[in-house]
C-alpha atoms as a PDB file:
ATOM      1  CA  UNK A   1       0.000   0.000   0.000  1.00  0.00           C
ATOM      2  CA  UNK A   2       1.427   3.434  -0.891  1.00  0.00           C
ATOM      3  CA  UNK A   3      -0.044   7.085  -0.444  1.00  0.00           C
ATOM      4  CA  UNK A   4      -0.764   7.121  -4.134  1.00  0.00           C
ATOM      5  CA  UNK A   5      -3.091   4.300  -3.963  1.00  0.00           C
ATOM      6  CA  UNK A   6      -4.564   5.671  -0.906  1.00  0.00           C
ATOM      7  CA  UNK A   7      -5.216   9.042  -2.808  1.00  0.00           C
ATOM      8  CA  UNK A   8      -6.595   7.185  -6.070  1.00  0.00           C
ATOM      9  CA  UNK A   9      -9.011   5.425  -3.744  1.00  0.00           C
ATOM     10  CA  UNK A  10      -9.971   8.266  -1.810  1.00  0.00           C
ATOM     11  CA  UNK A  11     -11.083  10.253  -5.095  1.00  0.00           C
ATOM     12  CA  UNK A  12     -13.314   7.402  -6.761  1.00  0.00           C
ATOM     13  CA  UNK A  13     -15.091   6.734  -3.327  1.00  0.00           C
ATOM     14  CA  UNK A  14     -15.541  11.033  -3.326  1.00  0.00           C
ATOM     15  CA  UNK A  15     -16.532  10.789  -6.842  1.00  0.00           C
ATOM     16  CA  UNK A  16     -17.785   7.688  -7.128  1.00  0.00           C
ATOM     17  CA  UNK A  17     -16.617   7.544 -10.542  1.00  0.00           C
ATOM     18  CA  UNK A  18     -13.099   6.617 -11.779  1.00  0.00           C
ATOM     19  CA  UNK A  19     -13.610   8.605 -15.351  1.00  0.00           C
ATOM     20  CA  UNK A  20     -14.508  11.862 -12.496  1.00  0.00           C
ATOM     21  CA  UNK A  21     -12.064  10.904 -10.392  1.00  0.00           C
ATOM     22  CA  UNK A  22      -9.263  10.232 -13.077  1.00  0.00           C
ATOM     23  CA  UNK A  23     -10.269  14.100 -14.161  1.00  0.00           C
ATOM     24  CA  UNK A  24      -9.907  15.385 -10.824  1.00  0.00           C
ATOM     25  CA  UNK A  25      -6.515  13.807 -10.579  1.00  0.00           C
ATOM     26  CA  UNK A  26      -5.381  14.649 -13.887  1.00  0.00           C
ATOM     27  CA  UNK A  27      -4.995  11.175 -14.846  1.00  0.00           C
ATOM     28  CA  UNK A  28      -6.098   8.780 -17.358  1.00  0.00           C
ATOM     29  CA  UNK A  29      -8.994   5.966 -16.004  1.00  0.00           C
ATOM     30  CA  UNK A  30      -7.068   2.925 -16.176  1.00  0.00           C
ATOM     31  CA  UNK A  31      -4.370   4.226 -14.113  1.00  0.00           C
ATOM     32  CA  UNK A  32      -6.788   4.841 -11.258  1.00  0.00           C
ATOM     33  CA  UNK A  33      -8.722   1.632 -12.125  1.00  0.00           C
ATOM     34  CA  UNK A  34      -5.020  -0.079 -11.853  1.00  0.00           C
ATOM     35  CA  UNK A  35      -4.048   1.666  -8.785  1.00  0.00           C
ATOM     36  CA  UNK A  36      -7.392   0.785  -6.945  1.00  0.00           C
ATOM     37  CA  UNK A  37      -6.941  -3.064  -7.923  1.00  0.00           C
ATOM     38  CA  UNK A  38      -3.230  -2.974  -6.704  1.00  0.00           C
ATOM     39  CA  UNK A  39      -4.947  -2.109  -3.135  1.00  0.00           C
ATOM     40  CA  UNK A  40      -7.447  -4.135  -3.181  1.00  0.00           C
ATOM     41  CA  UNK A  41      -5.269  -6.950  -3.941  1.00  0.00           C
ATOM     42  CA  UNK A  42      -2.750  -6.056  -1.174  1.00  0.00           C
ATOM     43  CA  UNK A  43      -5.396  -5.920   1.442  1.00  0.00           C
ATOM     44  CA  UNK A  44      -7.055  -8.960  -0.215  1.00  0.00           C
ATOM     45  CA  UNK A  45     -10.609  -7.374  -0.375  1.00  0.00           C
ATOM     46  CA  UNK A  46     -13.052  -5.935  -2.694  1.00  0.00           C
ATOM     47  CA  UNK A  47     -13.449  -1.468  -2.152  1.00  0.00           C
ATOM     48  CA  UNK A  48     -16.165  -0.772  -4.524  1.00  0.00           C
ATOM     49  CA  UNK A  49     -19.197  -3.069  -5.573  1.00  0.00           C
ATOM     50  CA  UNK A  50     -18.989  -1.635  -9.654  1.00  0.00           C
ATOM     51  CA  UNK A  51     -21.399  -2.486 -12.112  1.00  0.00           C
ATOM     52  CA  UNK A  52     -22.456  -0.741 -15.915  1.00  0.00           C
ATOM     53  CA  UNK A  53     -24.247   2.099 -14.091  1.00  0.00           C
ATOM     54  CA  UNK A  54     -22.747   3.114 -10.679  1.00  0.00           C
ATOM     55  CA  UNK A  55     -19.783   2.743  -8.488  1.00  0.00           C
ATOM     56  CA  UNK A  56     -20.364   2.302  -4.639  1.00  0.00           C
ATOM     57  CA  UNK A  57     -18.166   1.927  -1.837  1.00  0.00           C
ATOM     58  CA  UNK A  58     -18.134  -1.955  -0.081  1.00  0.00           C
ATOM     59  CA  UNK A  59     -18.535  -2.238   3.483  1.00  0.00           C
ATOM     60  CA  UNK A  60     -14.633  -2.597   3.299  1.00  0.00           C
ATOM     61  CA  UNK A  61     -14.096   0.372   1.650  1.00  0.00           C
ATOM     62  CA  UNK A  62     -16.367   2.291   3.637  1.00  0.00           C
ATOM     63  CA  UNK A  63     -14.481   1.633   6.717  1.00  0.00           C
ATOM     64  CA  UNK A  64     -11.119   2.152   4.671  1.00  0.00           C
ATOM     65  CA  UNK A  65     -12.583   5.503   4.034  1.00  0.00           C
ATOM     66  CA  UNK A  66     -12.033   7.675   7.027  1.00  0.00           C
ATOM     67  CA  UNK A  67      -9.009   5.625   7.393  1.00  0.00           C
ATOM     68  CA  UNK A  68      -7.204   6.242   4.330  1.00  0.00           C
ATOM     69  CA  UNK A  69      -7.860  10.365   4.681  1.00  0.00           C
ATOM     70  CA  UNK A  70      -6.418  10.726   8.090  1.00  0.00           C
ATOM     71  CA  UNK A  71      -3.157   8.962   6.612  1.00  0.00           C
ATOM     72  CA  UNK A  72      -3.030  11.146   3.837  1.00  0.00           C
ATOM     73  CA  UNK A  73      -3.582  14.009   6.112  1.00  0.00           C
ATOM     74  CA  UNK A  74      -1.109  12.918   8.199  1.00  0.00           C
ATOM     75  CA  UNK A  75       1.448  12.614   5.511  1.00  0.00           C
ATOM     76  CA  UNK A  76       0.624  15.820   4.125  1.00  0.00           C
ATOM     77  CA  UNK A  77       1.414  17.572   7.568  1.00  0.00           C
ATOM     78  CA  UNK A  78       4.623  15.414   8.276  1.00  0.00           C
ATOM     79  CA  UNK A  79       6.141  16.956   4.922  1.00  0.00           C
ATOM     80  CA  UNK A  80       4.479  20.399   5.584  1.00  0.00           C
ATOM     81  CA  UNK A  81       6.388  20.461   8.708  1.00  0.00           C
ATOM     82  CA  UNK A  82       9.462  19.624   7.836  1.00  0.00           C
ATOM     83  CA  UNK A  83       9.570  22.018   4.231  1.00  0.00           C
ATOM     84  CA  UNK A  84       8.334  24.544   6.914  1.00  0.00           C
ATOM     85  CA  UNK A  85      11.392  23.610   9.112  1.00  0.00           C
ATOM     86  CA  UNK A  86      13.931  24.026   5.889  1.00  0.00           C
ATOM     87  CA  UNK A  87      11.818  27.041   3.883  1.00  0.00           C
ATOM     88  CA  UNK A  88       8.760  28.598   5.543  1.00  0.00           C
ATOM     89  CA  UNK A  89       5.053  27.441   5.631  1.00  0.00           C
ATOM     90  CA  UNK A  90       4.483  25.088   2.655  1.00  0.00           C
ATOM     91  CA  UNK A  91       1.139  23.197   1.655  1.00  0.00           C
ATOM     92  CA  UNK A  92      -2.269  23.647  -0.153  1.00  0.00           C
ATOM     93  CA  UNK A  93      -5.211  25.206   0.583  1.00  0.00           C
ATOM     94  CA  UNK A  94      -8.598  24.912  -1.119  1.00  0.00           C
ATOM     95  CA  UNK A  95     -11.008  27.400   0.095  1.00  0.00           C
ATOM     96  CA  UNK A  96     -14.885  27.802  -1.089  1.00  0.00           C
ATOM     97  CA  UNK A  97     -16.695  31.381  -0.763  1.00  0.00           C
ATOM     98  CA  UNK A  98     -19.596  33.259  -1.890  1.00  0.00           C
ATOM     99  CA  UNK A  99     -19.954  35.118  -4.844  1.00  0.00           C
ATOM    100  CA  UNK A 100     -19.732  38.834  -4.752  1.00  0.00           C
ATOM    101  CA  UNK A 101     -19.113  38.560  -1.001  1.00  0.00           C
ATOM    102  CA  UNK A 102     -19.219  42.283   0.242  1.00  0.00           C
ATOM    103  CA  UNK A 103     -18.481  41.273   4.096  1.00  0.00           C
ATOM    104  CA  UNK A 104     -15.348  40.102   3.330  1.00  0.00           C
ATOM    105  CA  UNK A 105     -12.284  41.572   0.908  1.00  0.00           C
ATOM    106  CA  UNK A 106     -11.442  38.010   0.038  1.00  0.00           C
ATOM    107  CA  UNK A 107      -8.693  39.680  -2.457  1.00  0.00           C
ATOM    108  CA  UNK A 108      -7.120  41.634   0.148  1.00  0.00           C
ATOM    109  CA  UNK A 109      -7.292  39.036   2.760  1.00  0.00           C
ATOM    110  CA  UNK A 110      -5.636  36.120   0.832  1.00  0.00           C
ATOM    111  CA  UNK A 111      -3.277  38.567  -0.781  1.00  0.00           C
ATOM    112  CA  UNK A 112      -1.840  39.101   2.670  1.00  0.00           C
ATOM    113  CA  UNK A 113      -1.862  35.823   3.486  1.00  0.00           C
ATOM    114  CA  UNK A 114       0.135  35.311  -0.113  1.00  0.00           C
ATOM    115  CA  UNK A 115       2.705  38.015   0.955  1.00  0.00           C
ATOM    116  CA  UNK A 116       3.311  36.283   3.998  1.00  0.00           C
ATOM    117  CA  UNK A 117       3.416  33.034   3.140  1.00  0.00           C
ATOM    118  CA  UNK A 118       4.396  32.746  -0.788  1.00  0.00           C
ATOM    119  CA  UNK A 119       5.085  29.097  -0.743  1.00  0.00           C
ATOM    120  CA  UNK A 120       1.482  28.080   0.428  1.00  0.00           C
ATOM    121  CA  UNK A 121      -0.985  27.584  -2.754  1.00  0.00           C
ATOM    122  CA  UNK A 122      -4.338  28.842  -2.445  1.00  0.00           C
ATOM    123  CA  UNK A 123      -7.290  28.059  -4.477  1.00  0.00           C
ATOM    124  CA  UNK A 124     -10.375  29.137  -4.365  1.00  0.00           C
ATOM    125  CA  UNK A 125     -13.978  28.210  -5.353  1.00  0.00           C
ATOM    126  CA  UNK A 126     -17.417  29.125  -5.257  1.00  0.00           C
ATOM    127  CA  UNK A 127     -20.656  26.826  -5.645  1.00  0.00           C
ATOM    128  CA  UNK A 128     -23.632  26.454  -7.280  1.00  0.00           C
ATOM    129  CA  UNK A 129     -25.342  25.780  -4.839  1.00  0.00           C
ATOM    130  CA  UNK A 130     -24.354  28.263  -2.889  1.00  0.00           C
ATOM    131  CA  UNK A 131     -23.669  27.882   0.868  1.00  0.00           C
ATOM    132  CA  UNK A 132     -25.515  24.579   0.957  1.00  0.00           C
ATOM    133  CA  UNK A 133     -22.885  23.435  -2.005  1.00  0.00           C
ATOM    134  CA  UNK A 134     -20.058  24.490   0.075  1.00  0.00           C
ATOM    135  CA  UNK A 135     -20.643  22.989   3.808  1.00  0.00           C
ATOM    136  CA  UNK A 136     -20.816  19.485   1.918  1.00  0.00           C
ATOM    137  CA  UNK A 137     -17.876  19.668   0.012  1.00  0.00           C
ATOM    138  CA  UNK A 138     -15.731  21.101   3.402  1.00  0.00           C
ATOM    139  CA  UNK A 139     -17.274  17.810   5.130  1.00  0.00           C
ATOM    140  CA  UNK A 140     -16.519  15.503   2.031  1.00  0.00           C
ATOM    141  CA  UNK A 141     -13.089  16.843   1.567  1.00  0.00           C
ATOM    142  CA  UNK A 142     -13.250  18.670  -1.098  1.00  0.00           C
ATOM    143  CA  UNK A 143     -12.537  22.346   0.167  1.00  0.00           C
ATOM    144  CA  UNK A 144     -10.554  22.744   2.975  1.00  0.00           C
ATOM    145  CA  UNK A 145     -11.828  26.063   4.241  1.00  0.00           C
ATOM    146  CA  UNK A 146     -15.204  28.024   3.547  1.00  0.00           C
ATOM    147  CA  UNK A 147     -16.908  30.745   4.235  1.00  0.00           C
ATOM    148  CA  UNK A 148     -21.021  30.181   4.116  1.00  0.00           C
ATOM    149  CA  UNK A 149     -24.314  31.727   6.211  1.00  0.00           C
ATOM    150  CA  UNK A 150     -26.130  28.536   6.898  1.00  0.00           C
ATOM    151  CA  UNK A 151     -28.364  28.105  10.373  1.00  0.00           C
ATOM    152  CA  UNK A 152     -26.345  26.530  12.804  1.00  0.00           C
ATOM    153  CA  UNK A 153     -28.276  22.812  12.445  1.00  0.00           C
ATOM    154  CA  UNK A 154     -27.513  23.056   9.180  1.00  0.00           C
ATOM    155  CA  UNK A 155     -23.275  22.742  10.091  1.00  0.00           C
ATOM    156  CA  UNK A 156     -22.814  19.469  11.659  1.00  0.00           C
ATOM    157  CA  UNK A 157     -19.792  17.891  11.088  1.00  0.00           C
ATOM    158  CA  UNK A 158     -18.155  21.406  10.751  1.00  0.00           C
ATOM    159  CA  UNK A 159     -16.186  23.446  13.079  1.00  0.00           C
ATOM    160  CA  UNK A 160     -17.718  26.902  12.825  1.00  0.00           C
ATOM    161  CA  UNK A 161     -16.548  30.705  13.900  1.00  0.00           C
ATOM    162  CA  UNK A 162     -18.730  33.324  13.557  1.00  0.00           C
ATOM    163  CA  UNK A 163     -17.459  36.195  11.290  1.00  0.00           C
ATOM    164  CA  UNK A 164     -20.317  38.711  11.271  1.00  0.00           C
ATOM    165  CA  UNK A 165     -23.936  38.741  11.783  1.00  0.00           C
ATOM    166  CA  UNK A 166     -26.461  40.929   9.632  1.00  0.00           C
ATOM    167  CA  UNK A 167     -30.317  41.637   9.333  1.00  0.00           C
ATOM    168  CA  UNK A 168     -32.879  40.759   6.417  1.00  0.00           C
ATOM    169  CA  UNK A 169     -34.259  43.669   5.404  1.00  0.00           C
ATOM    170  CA  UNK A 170     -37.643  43.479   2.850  1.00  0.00           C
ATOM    171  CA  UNK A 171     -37.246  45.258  -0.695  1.00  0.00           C
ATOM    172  CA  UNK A 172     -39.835  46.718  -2.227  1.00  0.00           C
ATOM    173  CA  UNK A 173     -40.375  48.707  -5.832  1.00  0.00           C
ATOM    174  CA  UNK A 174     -40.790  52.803  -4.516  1.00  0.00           C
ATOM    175  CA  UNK A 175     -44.156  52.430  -6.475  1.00  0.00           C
ATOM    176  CA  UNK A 176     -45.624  49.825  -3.928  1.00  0.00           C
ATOM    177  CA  UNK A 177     -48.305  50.815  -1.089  1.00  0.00           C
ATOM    178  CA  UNK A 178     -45.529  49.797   1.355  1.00  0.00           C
ATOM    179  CA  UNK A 179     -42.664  51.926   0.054  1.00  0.00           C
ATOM    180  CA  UNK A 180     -43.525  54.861   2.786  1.00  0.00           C
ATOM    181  CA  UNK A 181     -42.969  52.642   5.554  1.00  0.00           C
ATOM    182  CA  UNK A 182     -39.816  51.880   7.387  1.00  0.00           C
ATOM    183  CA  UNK A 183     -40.581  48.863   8.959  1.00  0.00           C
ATOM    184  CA  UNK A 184     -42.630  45.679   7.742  1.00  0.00           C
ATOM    185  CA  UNK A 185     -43.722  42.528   9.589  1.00  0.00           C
ATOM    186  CA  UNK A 186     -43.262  39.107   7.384  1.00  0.00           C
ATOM    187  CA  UNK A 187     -46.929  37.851   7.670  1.00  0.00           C
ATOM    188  CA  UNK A 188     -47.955  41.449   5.719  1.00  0.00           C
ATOM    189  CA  UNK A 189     -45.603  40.573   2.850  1.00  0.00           C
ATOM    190  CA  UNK A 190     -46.735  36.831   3.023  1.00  0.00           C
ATOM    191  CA  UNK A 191     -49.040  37.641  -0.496  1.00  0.00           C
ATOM    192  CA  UNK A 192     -46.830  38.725  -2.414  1.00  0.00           C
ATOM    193  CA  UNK A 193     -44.432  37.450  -5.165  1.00  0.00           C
ATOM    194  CA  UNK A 194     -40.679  37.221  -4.462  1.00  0.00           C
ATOM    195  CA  UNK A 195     -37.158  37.637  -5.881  1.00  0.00           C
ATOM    196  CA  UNK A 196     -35.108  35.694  -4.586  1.00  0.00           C
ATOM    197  CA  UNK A 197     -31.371  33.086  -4.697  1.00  0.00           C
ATOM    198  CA  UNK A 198     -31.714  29.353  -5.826  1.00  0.00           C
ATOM    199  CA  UNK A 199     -32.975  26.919  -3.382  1.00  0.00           C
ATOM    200  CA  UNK A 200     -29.701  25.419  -1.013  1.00  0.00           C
ATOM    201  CA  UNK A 201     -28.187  29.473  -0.623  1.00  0.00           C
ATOM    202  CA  UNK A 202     -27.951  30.262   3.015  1.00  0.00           C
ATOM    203  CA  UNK A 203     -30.315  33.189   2.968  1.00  0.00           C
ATOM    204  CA  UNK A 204     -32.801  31.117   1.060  1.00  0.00           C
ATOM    205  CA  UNK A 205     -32.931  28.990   3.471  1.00  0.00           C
ATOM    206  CA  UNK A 206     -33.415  31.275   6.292  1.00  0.00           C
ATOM    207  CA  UNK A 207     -36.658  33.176   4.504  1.00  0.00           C
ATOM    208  CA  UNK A 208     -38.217  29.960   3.680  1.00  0.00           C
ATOM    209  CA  UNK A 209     -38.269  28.857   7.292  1.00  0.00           C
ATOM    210  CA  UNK A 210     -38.929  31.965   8.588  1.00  0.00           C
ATOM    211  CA  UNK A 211     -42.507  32.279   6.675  1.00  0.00           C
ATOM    212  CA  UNK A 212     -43.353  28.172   6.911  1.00  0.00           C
ATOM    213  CA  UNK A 213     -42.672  29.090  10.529  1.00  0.00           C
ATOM    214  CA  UNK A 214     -45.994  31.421  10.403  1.00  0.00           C
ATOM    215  CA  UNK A 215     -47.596  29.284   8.181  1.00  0.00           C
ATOM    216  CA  UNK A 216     -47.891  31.128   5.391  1.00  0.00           C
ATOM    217  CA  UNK A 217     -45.284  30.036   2.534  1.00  0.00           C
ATOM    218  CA  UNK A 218     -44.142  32.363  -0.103  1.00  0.00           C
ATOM    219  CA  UNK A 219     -43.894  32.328  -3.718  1.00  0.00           C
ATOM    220  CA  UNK A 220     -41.291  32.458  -5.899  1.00  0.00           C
ATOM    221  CA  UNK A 221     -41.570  34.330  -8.816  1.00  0.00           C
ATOM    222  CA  UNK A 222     -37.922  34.804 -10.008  1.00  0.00           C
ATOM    223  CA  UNK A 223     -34.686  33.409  -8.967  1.00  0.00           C
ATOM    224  CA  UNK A 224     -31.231  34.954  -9.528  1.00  0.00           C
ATOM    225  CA  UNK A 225     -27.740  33.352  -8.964  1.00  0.00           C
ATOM    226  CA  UNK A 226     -26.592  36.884  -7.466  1.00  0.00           C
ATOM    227  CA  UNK A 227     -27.641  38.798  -4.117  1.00  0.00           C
ATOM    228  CA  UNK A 228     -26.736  42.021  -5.644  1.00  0.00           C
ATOM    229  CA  UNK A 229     -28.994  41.599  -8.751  1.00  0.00           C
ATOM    230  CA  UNK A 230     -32.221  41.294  -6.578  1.00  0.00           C
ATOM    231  CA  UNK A 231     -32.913  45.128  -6.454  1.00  0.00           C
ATOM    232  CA  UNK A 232     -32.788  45.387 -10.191  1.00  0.00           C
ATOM    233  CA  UNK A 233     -36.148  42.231 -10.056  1.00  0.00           C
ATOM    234  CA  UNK A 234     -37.311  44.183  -7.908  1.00  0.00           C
ATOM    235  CA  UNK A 235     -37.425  47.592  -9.260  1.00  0.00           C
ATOM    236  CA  UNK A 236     -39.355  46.222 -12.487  1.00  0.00           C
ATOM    237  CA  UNK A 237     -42.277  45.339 -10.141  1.00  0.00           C
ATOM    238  CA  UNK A 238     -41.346  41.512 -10.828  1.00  0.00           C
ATOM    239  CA  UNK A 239     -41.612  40.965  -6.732  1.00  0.00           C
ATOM    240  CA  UNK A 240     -40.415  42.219  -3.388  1.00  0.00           C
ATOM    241  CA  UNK A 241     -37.283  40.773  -1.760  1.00  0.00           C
ATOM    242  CA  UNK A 242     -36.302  39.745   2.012  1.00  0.00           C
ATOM    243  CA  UNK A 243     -31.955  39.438   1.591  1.00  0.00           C
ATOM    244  CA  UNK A 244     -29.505  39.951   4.427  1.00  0.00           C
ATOM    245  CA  UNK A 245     -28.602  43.808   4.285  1.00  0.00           C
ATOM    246  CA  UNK A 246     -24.977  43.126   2.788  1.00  0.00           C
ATOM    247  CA  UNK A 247     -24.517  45.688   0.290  1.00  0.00           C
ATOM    248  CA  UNK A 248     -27.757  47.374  -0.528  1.00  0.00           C
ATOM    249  CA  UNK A 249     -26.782  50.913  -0.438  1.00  0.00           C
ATOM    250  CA  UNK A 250     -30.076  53.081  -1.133  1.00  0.00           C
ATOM    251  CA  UNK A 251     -30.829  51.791  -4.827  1.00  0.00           C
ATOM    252  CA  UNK A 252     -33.127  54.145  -6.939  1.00  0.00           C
ATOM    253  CA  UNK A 253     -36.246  52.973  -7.601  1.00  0.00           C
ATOM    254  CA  UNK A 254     -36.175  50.401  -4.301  1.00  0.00           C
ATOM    255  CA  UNK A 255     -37.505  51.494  -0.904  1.00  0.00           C
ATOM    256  CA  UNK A 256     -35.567  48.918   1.859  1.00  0.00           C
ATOM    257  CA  UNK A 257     -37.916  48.474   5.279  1.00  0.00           C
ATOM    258  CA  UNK A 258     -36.563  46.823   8.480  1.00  0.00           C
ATOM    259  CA  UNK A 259     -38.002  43.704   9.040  1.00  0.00           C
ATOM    260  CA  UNK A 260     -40.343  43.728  12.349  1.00  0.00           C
ATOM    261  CA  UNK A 261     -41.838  41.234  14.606  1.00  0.00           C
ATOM    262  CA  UNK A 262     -39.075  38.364  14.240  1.00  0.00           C
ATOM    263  CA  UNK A 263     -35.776  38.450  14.629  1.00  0.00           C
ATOM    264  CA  UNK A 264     -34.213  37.249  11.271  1.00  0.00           C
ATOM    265  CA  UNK A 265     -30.546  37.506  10.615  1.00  0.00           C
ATOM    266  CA  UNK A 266     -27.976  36.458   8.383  1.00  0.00           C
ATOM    267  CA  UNK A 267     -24.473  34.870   9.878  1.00  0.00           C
ATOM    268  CA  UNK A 268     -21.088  34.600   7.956  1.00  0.00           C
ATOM    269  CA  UNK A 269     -19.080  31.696   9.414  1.00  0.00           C
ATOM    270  CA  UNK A 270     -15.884  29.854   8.633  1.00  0.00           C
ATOM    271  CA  UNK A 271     -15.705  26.362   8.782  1.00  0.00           C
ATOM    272  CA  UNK A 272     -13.134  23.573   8.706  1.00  0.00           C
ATOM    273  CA  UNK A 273     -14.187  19.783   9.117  1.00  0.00           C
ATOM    274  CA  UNK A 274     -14.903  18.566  12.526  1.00  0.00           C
ATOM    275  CA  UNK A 275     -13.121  16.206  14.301  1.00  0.00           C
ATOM    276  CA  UNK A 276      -9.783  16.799  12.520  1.00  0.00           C
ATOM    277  CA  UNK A 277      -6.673  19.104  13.096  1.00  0.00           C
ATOM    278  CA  UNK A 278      -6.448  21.664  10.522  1.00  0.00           C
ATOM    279  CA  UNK A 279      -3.083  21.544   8.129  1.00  0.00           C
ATOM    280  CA  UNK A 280      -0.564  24.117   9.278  1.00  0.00           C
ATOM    281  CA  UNK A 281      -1.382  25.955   6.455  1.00  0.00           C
ATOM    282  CA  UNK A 282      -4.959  26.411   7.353  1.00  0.00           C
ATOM    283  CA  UNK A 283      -4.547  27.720  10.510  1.00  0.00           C
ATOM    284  CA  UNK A 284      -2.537  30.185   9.618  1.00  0.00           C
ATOM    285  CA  UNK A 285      -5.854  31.430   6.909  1.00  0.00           C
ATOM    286  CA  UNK A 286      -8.022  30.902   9.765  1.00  0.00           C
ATOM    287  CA  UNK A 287      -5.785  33.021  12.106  1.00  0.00           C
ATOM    288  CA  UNK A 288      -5.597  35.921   9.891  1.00  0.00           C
ATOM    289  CA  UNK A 289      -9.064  35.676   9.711  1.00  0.00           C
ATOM    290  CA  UNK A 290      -8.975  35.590  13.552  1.00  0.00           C
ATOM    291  CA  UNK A 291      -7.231  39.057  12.773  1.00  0.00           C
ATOM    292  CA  UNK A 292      -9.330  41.172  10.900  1.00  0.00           C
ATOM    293  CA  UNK A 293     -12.635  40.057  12.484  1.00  0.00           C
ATOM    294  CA  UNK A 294     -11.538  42.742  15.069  1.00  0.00           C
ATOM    295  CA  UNK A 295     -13.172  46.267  15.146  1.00  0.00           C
ATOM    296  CA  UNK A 296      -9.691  47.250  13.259  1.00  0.00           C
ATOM    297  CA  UNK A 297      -9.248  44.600  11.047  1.00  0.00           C
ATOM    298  CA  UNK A 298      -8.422  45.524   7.225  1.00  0.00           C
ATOM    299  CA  UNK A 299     -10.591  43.078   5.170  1.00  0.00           C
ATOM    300  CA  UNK A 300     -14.223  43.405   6.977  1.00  0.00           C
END
């Protein structure tokens, strides 16, 4: 058994494809399918129960699973810390964020971090799915690092740290009966049609439990990949919007009310994996972090 096995192994069971994980490892299939065979012969047992359609994990392979990451963690911080020892802070880091992410100068925050620590790669991703997208791949491995809003039941298996905390505010076109106001309960929006993110984005989330909570679910009239393209739905009369007051400076042509009567807000977190030691590399991201989460910190 080598680490390369253990890696090749690790990416089908992820995947659950070889031709997926072969891409993701910028290899060609039949290596991976040869380098998965080689282990399964050494520990004389069968990983993954394949057929013409689908590729699952074996009971073997799904206790090899948790198994074969912690080594390859391990491995990855015994060379990190001796590279660090000869050079400086070495390693990876994969980090997933949110598009268009006003709380945070993610530029000027992992620029920093590049200044100070050159040798450390960073990449960086954002989901489809938005923060939904992004807590799974953190606990499946994929990212190392991300920065979501999800409700707290929503982050098991994560280690969370609050970054900020914001309130929903309700948008409304300046032409609608409820423009004058400055404050608006939920249940008097509860008729009307909304703009709003794609089902699995944090905020999303939030709204839609907040109104099944009162019994009165809303409707969805348009969605938008973008928080900062709401107003502009909203200002052609296509619905109202309730979105975590981010970067809604006063937009012509949209009156924004405080929400009253429940108390709905929006929380930025950072979150590793649970249960596992961060890389050396990753705590140092997640101590600069620490950093400018303070009242004087540069990149909030």
């Amino acid at each position: 058994m080598d680490s390369r096995q253990l890696e090749y192994f690790v990416a089908v069971a992820e995947e659950l494809s070889f031709t997926r994980a072969a891409h993701r490892l910028f290899t060609v299939q039949s290596t991976v399918s040869a380098a998965v065979r080689a282990l399964e012969t050494d520990l004389k047992t069968t990983l993954f129960d394949r057929s013409t359609r689908r590729v699952v994990l074996s009971a073997a392979g799904q206790a090899l699973l948790p198994e074969a990451k912690a080594a390859l963690e391990a491995l990855d911080r015994a060379r990190a810390a001796v590279e660090e020892a000869s050079s400086g802070l070495r390693g990876s880091i994969r980090i997933g964020t949110l598009a268009r992410l006003s709380l945070v100068n993610m530029a000027e925050l992992l620029g920093a971090f590049h200044r100070k620590y050159p040798l450390v790669e960073v990449q960086v991703a954002t989901s489809p799915t938005g923060s939904t997208g992004l807590a799974d791949d953190v606990r499946h491995g994929r990212l190392d690092i991300a920065l979501l809003g999800l409700p707290r039941p929503e982050l098991s298996g994560l280690e969370v740290r609050d970054i900020a905390t914001v309130p929903f505010v309700a948008l409304v076109p300046s032409s609608h009966p409820l423009a004058e106001r400055t404050g608006i309960g939920l249940d008097e929006l509860a008729a009307e049609r909304f703009v709003d993110m794609p089902a699995g984005f944090g905020n999303r989330k939030m709204v839609d439990r907040a109104f099944d909570t009162i019994g009165t679910p809303r409707r969805i009239q348009v969605e938008v990949p973008e928080l900062t393209t709401i107003p502009d739905y909203v200002r052609a009369g296509l619905g109202v919007g309730v979105v975590p007051d981010l970067e809604l400076a006063e937009e012509p042509g949209v009156a924004k009310l405080a929400i009253t009567g429940a108390e709905l807000t929006w929380t930025l977190s950072v979150v590793t994996i649970a249960g596992r030691r961060p890389s050396r590399a990753v705590s140092a991201l997640l101590d600069l972090i620490g950093e400018s989460t303070r009242p004087e910190g540069p990149y909030f």
